[in-house]
C-alpha atoms as a PDB file:
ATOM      1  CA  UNK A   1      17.845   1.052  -2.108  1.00  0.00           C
ATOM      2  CA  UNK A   2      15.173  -1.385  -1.187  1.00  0.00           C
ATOM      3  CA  UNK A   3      11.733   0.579  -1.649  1.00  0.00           C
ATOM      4  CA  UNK A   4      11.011  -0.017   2.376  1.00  0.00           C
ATOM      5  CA  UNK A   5      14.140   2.071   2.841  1.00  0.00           C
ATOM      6  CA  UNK A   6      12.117   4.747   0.941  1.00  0.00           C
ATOM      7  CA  UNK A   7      10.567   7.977   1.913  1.00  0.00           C
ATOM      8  CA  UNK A   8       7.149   9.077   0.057  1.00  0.00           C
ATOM      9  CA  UNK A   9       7.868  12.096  -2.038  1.00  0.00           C
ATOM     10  CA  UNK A  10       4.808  14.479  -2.004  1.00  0.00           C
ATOM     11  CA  UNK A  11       2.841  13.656  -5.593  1.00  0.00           C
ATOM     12  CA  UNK A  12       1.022  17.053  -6.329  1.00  0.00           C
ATOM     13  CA  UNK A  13      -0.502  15.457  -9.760  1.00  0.00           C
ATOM     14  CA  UNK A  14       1.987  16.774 -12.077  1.00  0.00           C
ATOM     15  CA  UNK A  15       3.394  13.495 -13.068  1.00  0.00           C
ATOM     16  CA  UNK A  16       1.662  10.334 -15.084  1.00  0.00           C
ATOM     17  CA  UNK A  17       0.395   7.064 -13.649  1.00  0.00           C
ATOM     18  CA  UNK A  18       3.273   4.039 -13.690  1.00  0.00           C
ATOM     19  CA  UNK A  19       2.432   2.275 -16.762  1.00  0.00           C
ATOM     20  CA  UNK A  20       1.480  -1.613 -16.068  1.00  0.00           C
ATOM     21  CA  UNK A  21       5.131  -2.583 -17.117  1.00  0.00           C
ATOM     22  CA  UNK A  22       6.247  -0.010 -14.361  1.00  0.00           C
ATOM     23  CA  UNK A  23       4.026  -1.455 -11.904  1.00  0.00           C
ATOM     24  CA  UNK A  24       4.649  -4.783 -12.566  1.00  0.00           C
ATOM     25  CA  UNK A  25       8.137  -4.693 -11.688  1.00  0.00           C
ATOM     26  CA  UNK A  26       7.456  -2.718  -8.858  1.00  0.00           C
ATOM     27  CA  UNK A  27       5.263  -5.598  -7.870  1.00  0.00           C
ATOM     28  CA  UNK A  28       8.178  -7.957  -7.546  1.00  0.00           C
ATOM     29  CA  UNK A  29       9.302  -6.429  -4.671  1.00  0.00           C
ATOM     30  CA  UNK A  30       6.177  -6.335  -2.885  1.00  0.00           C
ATOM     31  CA  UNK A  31       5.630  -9.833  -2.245  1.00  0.00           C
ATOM     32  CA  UNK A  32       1.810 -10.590  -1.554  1.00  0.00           C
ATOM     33  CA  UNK A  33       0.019  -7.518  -3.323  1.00  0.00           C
ATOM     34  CA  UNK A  34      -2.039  -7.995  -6.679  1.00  0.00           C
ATOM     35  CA  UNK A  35      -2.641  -5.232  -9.164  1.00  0.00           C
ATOM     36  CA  UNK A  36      -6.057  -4.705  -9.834  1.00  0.00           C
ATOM     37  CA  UNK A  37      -7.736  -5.246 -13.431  1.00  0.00           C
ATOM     38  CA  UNK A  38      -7.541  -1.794 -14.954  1.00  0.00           C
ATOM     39  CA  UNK A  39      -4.194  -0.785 -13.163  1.00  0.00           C
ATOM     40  CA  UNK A  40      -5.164   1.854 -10.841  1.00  0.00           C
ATOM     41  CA  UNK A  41      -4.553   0.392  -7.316  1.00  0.00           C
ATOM     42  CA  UNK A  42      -2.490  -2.445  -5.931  1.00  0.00           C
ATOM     43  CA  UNK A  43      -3.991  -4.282  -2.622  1.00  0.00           C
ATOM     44  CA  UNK A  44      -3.532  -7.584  -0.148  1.00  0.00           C
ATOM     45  CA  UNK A  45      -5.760  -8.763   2.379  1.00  0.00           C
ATOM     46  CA  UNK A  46      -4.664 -10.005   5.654  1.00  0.00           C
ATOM     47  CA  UNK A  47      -6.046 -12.791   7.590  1.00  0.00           C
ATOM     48  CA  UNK A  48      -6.249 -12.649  11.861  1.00  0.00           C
ATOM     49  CA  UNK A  49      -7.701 -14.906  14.087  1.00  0.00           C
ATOM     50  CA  UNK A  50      -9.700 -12.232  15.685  1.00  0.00           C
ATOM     51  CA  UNK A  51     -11.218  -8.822  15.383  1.00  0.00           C
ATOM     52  CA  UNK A  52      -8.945  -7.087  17.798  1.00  0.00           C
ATOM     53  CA  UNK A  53      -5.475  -8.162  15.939  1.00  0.00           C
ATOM     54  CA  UNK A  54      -7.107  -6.764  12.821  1.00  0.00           C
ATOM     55  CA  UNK A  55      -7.646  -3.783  14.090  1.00  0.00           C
ATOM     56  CA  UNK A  56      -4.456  -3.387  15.788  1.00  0.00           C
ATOM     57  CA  UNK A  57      -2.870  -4.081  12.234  1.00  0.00           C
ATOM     58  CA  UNK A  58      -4.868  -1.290  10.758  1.00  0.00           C
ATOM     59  CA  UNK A  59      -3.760   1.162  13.486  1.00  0.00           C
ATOM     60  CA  UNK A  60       0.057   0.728  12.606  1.00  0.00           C
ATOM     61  CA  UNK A  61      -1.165   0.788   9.296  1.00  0.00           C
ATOM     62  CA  UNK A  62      -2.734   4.090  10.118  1.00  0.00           C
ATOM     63  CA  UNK A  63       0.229   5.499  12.128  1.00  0.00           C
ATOM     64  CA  UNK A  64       2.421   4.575   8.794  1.00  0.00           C
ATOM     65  CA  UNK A  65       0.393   6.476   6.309  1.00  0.00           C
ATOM     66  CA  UNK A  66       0.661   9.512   8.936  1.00  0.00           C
ATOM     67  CA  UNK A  67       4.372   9.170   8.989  1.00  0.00           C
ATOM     68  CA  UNK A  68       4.893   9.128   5.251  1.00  0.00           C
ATOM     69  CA  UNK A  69       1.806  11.104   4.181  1.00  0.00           C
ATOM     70  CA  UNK A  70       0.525   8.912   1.929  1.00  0.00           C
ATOM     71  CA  UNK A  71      -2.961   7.199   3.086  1.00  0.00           C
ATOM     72  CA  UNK A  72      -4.494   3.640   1.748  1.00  0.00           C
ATOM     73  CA  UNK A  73      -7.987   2.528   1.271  1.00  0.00           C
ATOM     74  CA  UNK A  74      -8.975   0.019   4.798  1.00  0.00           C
ATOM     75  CA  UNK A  75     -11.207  -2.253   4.694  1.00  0.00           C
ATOM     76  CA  UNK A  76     -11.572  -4.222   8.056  1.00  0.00           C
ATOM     77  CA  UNK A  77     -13.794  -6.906  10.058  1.00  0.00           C
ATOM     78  CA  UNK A  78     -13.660  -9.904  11.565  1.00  0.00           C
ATOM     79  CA  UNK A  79     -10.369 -11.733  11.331  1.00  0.00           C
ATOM     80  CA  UNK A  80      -9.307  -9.430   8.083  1.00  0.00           C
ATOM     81  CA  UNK A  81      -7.769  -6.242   6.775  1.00  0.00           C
ATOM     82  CA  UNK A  82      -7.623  -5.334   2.959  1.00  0.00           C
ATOM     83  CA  UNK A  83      -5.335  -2.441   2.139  1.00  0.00           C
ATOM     84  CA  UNK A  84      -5.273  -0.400  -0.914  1.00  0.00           C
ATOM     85  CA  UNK A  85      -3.061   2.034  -2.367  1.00  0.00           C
ATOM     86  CA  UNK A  86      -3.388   4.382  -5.315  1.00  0.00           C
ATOM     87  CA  UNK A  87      -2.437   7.692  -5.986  1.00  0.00           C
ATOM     88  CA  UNK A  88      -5.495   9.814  -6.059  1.00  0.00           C
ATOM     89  CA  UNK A  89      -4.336  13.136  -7.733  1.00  0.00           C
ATOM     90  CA  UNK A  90      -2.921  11.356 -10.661  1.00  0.00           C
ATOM     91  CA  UNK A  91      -5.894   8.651 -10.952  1.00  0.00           C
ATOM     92  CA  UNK A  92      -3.249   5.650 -10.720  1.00  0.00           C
ATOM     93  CA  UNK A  93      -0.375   3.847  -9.380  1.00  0.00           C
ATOM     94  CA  UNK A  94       3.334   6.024  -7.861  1.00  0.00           C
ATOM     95  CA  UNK A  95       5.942   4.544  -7.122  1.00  0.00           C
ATOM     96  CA  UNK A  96       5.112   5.709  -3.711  1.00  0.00           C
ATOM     97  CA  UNK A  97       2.041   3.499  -3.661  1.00  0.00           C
ATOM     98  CA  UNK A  98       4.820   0.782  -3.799  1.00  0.00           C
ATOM     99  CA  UNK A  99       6.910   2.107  -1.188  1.00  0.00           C
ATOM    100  CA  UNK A 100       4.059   2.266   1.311  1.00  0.00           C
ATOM    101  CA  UNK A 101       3.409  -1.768   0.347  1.00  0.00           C
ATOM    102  CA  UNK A 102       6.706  -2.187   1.003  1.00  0.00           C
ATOM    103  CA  UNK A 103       6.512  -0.416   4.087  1.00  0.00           C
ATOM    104  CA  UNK A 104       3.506  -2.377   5.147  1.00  0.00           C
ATOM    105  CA  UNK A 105       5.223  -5.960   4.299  1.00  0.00           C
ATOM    106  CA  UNK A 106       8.283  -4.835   6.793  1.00  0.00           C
ATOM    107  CA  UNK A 107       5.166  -3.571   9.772  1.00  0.00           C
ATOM    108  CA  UNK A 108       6.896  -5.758  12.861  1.00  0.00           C
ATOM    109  CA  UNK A 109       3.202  -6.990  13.777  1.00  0.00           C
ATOM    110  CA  UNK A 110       2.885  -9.460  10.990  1.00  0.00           C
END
């Protein structure tokens, strides 16, 4: 099953981070998003051509994360939105961290 066919399964901290080998194959089927340095968070920045299509962007993004119940870092300005997604209770990458940046790749308003 594709991982934006997934659901988020509730992550109550009982469980270890993905190690990098984990989250580097999970990577390859989120086209786009970078791991970051010491392997804690995955994230991809969007460009607009406008303030208000960035924010719209981050909305669905929003409404998503509500849905699934699993919420990204937004950062958002002028012409740009930079999501990021780690697993806070276990201090590193899920696999639902992948599933929401698969979820995000599939939004209709890209």
């Amino acid at each position: 099953m594709a991982l934006s066919d997934r659901k988020c399964i509730p992550c109550r901290g009982s469980v270890d981070p993905l190690s990098a080998e984990e989250a580097t194959r999970l990577l390859r089927e989120t086209p786009g998003w970078a791991l970051d340095v010491d392997g804690t968070r995955i994230r991809r920045k969007w460009k607009f051509r406008d303030f208000a299509t960035a924010m719209e962007f981050a909305r669905k993004v929003g409404e998503l994360a509500e849905e699934q119940g699993h919420h990204p870092d937004l950062s958002l300005g002028w012409g740009y939105c930079e999501v990021v997604f780690r697993t806070h209770s276990i201090r590193g990458l899920h696999e639902n961290d992948f599933v929401m940046a698969a979820k995000v790749n599939a939004l209709d308003c890209l």
